[in-house]
C-alpha atoms as a PDB file:
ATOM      1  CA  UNK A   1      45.419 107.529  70.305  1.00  0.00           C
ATOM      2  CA  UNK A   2      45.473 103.929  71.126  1.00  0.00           C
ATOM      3  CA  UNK A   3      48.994 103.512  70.912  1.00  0.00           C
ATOM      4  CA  UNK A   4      49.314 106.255  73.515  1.00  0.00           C
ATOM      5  CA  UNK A   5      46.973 104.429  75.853  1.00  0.00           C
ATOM      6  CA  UNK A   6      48.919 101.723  75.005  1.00  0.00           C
ATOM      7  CA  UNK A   7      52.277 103.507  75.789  1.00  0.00           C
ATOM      8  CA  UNK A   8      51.118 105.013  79.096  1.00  0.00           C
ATOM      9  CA  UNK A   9      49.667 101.003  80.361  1.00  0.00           C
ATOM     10  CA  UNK A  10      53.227 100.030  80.302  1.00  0.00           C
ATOM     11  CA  UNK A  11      55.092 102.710  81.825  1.00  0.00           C
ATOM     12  CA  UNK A  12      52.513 102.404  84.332  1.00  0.00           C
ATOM     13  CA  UNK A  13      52.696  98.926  84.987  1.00  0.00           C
ATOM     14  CA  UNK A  14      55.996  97.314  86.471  1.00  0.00           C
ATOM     15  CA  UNK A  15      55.248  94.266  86.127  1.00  0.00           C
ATOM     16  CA  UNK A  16      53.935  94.351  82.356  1.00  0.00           C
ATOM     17  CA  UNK A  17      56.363  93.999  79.857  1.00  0.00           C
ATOM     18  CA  UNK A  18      56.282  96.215  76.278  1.00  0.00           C
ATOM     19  CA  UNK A  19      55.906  94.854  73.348  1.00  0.00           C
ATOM     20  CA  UNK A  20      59.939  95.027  72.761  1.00  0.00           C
ATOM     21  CA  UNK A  21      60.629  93.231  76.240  1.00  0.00           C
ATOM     22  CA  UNK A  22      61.215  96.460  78.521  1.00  0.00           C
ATOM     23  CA  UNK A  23      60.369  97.737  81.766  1.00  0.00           C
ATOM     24  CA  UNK A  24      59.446 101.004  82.008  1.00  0.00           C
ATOM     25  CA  UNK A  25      59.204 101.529  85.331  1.00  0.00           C
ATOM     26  CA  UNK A  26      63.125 100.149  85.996  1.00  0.00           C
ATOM     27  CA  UNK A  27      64.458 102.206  83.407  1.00  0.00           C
ATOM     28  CA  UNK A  28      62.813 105.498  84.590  1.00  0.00           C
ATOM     29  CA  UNK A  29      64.304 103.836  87.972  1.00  0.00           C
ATOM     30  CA  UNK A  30      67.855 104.255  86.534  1.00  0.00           C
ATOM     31  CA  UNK A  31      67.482 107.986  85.304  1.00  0.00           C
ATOM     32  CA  UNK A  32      66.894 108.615  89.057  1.00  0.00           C
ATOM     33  CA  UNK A  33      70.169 107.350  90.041  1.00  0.00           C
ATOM     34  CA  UNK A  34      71.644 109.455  87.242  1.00  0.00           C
ATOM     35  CA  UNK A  35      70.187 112.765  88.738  1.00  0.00           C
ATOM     36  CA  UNK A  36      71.932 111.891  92.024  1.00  0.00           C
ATOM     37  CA  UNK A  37      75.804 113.255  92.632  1.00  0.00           C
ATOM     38  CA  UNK A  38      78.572 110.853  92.198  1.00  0.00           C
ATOM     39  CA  UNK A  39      79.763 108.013  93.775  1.00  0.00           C
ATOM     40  CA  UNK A  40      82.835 105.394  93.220  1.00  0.00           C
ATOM     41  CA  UNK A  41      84.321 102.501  94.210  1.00  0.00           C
ATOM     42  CA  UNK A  42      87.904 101.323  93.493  1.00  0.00           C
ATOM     43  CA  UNK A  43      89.570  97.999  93.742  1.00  0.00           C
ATOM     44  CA  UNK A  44      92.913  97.722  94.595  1.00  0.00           C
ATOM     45  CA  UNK A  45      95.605  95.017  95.981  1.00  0.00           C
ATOM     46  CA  UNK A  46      95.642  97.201  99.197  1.00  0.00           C
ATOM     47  CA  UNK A  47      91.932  96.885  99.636  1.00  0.00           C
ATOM     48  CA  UNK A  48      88.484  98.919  98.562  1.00  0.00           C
ATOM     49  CA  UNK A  49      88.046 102.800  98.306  1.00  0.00           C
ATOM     50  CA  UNK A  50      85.128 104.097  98.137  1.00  0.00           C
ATOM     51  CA  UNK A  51      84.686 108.244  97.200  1.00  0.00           C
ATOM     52  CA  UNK A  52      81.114 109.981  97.126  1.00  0.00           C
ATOM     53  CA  UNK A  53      80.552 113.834  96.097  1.00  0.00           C
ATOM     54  CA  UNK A  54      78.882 115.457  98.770  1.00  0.00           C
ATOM     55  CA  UNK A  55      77.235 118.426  97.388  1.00  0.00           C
ATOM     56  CA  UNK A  56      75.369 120.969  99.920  1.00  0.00           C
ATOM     57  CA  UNK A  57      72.323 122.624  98.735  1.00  0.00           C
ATOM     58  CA  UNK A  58      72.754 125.543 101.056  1.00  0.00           C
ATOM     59  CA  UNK A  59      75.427 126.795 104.041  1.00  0.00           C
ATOM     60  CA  UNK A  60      72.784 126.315 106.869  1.00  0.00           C
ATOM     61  CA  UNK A  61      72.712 122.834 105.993  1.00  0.00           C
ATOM     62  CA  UNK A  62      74.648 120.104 108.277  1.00  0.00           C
ATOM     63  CA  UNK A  63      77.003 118.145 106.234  1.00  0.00           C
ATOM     64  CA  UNK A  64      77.093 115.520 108.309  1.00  0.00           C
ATOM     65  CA  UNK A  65      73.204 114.847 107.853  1.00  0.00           C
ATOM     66  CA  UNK A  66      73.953 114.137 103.945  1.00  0.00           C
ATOM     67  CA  UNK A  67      75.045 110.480 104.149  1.00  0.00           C
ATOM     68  CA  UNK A  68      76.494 108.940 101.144  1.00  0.00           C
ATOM     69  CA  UNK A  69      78.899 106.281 102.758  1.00  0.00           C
ATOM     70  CA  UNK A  70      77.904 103.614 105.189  1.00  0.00           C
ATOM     71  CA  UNK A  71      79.073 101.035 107.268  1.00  0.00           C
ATOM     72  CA  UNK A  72      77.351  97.547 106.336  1.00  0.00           C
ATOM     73  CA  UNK A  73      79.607  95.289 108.392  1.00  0.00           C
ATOM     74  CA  UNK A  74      82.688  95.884 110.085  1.00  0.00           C
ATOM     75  CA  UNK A  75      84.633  94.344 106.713  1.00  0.00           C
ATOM     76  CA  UNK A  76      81.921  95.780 104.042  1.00  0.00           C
ATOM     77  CA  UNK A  77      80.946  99.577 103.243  1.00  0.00           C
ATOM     78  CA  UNK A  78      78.252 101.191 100.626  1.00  0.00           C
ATOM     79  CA  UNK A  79      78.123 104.042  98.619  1.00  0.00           C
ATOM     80  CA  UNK A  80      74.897 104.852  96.983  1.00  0.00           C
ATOM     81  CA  UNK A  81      73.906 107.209  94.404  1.00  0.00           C
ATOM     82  CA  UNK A  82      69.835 108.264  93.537  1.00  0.00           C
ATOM     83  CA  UNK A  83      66.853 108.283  95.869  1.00  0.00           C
ATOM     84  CA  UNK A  84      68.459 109.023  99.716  1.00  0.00           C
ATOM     85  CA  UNK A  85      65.330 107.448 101.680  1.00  0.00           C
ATOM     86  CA  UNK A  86      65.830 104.310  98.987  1.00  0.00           C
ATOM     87  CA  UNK A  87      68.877 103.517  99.772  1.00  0.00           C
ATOM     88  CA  UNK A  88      68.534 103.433 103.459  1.00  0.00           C
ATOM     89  CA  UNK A  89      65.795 100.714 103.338  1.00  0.00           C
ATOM     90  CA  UNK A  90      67.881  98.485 101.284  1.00  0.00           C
ATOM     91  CA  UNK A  91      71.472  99.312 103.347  1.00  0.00           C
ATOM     92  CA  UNK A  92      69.126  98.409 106.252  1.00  0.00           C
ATOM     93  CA  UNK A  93      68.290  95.114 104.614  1.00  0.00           C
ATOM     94  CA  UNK A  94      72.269  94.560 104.039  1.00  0.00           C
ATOM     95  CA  UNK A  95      73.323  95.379 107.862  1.00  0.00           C
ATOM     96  CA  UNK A  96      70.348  93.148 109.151  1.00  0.00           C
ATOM     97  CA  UNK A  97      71.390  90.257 106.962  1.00  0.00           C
ATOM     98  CA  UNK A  98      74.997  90.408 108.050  1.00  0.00           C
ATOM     99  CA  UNK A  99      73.851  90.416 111.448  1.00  0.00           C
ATOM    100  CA  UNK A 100      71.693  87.084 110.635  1.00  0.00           C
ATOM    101  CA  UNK A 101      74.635  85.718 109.017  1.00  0.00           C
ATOM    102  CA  UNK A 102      76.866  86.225 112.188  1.00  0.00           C
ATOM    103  CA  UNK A 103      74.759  85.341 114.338  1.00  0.00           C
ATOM    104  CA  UNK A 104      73.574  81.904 112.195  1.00  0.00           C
ATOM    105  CA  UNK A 105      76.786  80.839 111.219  1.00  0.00           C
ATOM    106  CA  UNK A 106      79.439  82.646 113.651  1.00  0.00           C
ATOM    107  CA  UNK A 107      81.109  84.272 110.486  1.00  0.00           C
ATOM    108  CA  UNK A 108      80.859  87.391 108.719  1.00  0.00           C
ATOM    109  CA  UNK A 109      79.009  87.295 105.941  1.00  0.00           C
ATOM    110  CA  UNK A 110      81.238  87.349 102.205  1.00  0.00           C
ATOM    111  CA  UNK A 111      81.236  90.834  99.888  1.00  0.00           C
ATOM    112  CA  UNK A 112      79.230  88.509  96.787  1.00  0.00           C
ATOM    113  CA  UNK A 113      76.442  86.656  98.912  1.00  0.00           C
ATOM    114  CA  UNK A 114      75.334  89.694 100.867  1.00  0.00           C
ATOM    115  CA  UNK A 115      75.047  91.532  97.454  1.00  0.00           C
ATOM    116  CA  UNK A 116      73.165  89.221  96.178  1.00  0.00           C
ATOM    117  CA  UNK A 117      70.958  89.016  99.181  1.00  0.00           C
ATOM    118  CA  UNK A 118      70.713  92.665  98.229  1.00  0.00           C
ATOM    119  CA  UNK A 119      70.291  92.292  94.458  1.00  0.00           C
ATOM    120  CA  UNK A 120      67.539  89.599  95.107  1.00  0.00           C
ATOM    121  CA  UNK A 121      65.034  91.724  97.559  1.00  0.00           C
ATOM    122  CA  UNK A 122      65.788  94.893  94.996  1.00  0.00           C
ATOM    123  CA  UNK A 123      64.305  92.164  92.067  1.00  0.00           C
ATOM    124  CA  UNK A 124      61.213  91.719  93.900  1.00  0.00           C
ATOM    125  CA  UNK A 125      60.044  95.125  93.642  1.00  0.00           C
ATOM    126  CA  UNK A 126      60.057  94.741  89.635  1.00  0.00           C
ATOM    127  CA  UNK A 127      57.704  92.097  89.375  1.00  0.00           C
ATOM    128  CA  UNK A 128      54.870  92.867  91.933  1.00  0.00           C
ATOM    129  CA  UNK A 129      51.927  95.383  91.753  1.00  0.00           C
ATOM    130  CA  UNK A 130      51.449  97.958  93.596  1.00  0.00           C
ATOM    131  CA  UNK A 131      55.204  99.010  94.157  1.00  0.00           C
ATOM    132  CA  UNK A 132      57.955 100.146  92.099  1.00  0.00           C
ATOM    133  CA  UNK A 133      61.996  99.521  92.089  1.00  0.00           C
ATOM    134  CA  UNK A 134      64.225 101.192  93.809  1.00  0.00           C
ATOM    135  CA  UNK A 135      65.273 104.240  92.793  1.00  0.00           C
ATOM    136  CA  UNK A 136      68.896 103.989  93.627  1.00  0.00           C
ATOM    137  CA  UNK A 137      72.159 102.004  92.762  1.00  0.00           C
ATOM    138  CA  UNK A 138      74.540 100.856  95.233  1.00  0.00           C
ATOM    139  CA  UNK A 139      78.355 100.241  95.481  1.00  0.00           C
ATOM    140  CA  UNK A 140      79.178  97.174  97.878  1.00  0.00           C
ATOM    141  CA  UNK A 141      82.714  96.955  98.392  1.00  0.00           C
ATOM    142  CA  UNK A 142      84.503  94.659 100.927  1.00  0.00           C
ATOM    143  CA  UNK A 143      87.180  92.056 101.938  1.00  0.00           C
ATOM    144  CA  UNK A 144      86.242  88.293 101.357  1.00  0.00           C
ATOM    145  CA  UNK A 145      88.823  85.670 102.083  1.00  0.00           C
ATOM    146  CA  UNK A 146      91.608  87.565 101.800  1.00  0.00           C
ATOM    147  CA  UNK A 147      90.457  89.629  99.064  1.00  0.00           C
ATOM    148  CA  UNK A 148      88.980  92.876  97.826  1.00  0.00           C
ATOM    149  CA  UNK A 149      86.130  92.468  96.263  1.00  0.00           C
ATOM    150  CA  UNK A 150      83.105  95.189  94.309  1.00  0.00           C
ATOM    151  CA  UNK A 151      80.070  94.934  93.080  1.00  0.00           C
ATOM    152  CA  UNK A 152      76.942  97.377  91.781  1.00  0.00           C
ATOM    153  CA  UNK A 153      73.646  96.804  92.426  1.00  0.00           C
ATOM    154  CA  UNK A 154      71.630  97.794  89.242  1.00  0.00           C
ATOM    155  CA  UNK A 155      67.520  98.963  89.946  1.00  0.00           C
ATOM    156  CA  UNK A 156      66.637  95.820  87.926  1.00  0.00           C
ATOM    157  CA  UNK A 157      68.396  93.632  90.649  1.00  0.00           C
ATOM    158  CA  UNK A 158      71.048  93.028  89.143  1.00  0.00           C
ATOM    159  CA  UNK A 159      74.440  92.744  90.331  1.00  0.00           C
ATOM    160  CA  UNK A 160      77.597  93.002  88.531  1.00  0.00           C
ATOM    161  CA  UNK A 161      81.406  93.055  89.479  1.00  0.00           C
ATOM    162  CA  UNK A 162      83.767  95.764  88.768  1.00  0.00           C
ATOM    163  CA  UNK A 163      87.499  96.386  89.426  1.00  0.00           C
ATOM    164  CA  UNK A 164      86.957 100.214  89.439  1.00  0.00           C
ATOM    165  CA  UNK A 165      83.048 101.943  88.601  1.00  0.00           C
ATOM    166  CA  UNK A 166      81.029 104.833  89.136  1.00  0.00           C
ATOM    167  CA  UNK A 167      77.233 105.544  89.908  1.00  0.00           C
ATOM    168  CA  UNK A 168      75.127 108.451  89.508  1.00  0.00           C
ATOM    169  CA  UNK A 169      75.672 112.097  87.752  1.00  0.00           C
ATOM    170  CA  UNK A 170      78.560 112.296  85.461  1.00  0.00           C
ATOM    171  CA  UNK A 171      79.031 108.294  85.189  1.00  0.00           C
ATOM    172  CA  UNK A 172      80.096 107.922  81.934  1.00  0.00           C
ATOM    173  CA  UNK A 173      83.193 110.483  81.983  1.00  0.00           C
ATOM    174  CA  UNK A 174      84.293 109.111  85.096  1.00  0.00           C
ATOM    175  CA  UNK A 175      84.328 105.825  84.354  1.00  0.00           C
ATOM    176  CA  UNK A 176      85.992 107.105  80.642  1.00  0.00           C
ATOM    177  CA  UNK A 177      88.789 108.139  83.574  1.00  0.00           C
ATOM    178  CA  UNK A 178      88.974 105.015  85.487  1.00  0.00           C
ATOM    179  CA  UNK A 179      89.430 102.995  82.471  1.00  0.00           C
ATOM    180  CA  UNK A 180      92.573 105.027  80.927  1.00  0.00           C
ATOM    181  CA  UNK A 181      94.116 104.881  84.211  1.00  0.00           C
ATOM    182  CA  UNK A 182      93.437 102.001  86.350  1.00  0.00           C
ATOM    183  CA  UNK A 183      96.033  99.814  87.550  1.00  0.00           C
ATOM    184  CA  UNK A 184      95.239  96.752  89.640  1.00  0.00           C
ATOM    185  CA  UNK A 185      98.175  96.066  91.435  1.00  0.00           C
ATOM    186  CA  UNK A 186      98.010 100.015  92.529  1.00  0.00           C
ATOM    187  CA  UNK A 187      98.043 100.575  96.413  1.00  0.00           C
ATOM    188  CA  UNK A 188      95.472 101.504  98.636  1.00  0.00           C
ATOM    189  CA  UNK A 189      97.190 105.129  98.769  1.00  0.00           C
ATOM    190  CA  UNK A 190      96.760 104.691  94.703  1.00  0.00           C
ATOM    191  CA  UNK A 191      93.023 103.983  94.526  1.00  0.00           C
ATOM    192  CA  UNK A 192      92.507 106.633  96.818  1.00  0.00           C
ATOM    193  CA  UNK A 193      94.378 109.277  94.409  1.00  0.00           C
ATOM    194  CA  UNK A 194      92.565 107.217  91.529  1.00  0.00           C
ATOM    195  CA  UNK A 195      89.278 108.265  93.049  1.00  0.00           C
ATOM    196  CA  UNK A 196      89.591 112.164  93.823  1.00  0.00           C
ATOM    197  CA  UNK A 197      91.187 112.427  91.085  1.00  0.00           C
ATOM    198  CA  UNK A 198      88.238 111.110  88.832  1.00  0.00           C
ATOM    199  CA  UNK A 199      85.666 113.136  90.741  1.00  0.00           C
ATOM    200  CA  UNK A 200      88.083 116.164  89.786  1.00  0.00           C
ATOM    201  CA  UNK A 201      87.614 115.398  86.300  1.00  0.00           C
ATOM    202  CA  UNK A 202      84.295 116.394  86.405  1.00  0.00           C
ATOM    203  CA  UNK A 203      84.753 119.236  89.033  1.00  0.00           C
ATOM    204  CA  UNK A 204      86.531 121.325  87.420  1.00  0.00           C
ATOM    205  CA  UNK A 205      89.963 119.628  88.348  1.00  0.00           C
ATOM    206  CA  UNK A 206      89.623 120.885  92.269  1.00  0.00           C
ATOM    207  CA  UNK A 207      87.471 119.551  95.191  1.00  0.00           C
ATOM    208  CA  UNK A 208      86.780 120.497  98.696  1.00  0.00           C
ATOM    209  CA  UNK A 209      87.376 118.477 101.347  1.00  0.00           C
ATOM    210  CA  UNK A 210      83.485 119.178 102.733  1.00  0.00           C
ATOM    211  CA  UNK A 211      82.316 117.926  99.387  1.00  0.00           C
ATOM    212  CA  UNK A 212      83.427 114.918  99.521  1.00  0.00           C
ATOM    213  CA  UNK A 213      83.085 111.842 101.440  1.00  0.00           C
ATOM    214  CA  UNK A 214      85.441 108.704 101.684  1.00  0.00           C
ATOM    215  CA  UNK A 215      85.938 105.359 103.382  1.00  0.00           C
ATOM    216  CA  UNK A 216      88.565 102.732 102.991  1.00  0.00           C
ATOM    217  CA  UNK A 217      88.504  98.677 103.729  1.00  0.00           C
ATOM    218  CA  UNK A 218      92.336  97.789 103.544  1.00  0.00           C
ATOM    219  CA  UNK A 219      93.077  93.920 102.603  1.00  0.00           C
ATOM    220  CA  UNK A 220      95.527  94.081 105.795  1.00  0.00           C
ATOM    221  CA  UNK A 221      93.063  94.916 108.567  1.00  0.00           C
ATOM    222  CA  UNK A 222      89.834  94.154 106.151  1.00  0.00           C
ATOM    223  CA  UNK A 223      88.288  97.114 108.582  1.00  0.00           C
ATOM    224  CA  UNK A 224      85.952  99.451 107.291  1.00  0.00           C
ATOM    225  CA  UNK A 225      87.168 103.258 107.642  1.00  0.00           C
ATOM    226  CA  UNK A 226      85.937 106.401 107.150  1.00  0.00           C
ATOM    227  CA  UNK A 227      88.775 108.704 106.171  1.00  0.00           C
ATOM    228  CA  UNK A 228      88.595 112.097 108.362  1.00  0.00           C
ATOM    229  CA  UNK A 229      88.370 115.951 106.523  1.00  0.00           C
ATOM    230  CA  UNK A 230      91.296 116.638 107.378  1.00  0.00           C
ATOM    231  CA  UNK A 231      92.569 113.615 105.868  1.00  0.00           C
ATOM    232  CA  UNK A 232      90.961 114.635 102.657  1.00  0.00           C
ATOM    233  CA  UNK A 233      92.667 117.660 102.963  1.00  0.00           C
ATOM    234  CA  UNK A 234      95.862 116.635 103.096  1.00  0.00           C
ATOM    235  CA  UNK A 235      95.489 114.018 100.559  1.00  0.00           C
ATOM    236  CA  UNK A 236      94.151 117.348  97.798  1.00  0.00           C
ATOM    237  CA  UNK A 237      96.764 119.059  98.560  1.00  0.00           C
ATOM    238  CA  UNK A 238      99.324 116.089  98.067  1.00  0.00           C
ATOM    239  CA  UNK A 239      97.353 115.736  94.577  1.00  0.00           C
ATOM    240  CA  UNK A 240      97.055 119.166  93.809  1.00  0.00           C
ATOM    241  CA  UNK A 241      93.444 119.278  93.665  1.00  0.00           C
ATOM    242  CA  UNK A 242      92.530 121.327  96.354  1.00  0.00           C
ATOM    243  CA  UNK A 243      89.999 124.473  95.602  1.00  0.00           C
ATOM    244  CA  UNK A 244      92.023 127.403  95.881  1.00  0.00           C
ATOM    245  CA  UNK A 245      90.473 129.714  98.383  1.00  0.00           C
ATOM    246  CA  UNK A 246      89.399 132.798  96.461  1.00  0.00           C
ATOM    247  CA  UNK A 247      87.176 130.166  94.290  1.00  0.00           C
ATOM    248  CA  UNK A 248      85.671 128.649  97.670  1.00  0.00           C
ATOM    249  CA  UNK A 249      84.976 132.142  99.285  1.00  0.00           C
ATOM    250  CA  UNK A 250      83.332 133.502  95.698  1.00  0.00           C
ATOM    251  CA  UNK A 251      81.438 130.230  95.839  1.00  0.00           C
ATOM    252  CA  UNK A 252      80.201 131.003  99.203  1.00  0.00           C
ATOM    253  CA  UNK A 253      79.360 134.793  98.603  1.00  0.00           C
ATOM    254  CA  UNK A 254      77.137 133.449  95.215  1.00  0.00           C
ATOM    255  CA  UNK A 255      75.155 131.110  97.213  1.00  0.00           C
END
């Protein structure tokens, strides 16, 4: 009995640590992001991709209201993957420190410091009462001097580097994917097959275009775009992953 009192102090605590050096409270932080859909980032010579699955609960439902991909700085985008309301605070935090930066030191601000900026505020949360982490990992990808440039932002505030990742539902067997066929000095037209193809893997091997979401920074512009539907739509069909119809309309007659 008074190990389970013992047990239940420390998952209720964040800022006690076990008895074998854990947080509680951060891991149960990264199961959240794991219930949340898919999201990826790929790094390429051409520049950053960056590929979210979209999924809507029901057809009355505006997809444009799920937001998965956003803008941080006109060279810098985010994906996210968990708690919605989560990641808004902290990719409000990111677009007001850019702003800072620009305005402070008439540049924009570079892919690895704003990270950290964002990596640093998300640490706070795990070592003072009365809160708790985030419940939400981020992908910051960008352009910094000439180059592309990714990182992750863990709930622990932690943030690592990656060439090609994925966060959320389904992470391991995409990023089983990316690692069998990544190739750096791929394209940006590359990283973007790279990417819907990965999500495919674990669709089924076909995806709509109003399931997913996507954004591109190219090296040559270093401009943050969202890529269109019908875009997406062209780029399935070029890959041969788009949904045939039948499956979307018995889908649609299911739900």
């Amino acid at each position: 009995m008074q190990g389970q009192n013992q047990q239940q102090a420390y998952d209720r605590g964040i800022t006690i640590f076990s008895p074998d050096g854990r947080l509680y409270q951060v891991e149960y932080a990264r199961e959240a992001v794991k219930r949340g859909t898919a999201s990826i980032g790929i790094r390429t010579d051409g520049g950053v991709v960056l590929a979210v699955d979209k999924r809507i609960r029901s057809p009355l439902m505006e997809r444009t209201s799920v937001e998965k991909i956003h803008k941080a700085d006109d060279h810098i985008g985010i994906a996210s993957a968990g708690h919605v309301a989560d990641a808004r605070q902290l990719i409000d935090f990111a677009r007001r420190n850019a702003q800072v930066n620009r305005l402070r030191y008439g540049e924009p601000i570079g892919v690895e410091t704003l990270t950290k900026d964002v990596t640093d505020h998300i640490q706070q949360y795990t070592q003072v009462g009365g809160a708790r982490p985030f419940g939400v990992a981020l992908i910051i990808g960008g352009i910094e001097n000439g180059e592309p440039r990714l990182y992750e932002t863990d709930p622990s505030g932690t943030p690592y580097e990656w060439k090609a990742l994925a966060v959320g539902a389904d992470r391991g067997d995409i990023e089983d994917y990316l690692e069998a066929n990544y190739e750096e000095a791929a394209d940006l037209e590359g990283g973007i097959e790279l990417a819907l193809r990965a999500l495919a893997e674990v669709n089924d091997g076909e995806l709509r275009p109003e399931s997913i979401g996507m954004a591109t920074i190219p090296t040559e512009t270093e401009t943050f775009t969202e890529v269109e539907d019908d875009e997406i739509d062209s780029y399935l069909a070029e890959f041969d992953l788009l949904a045939a119809e039948e499956d979307k309309e018995s889908d649609e007659s299911a739900e």
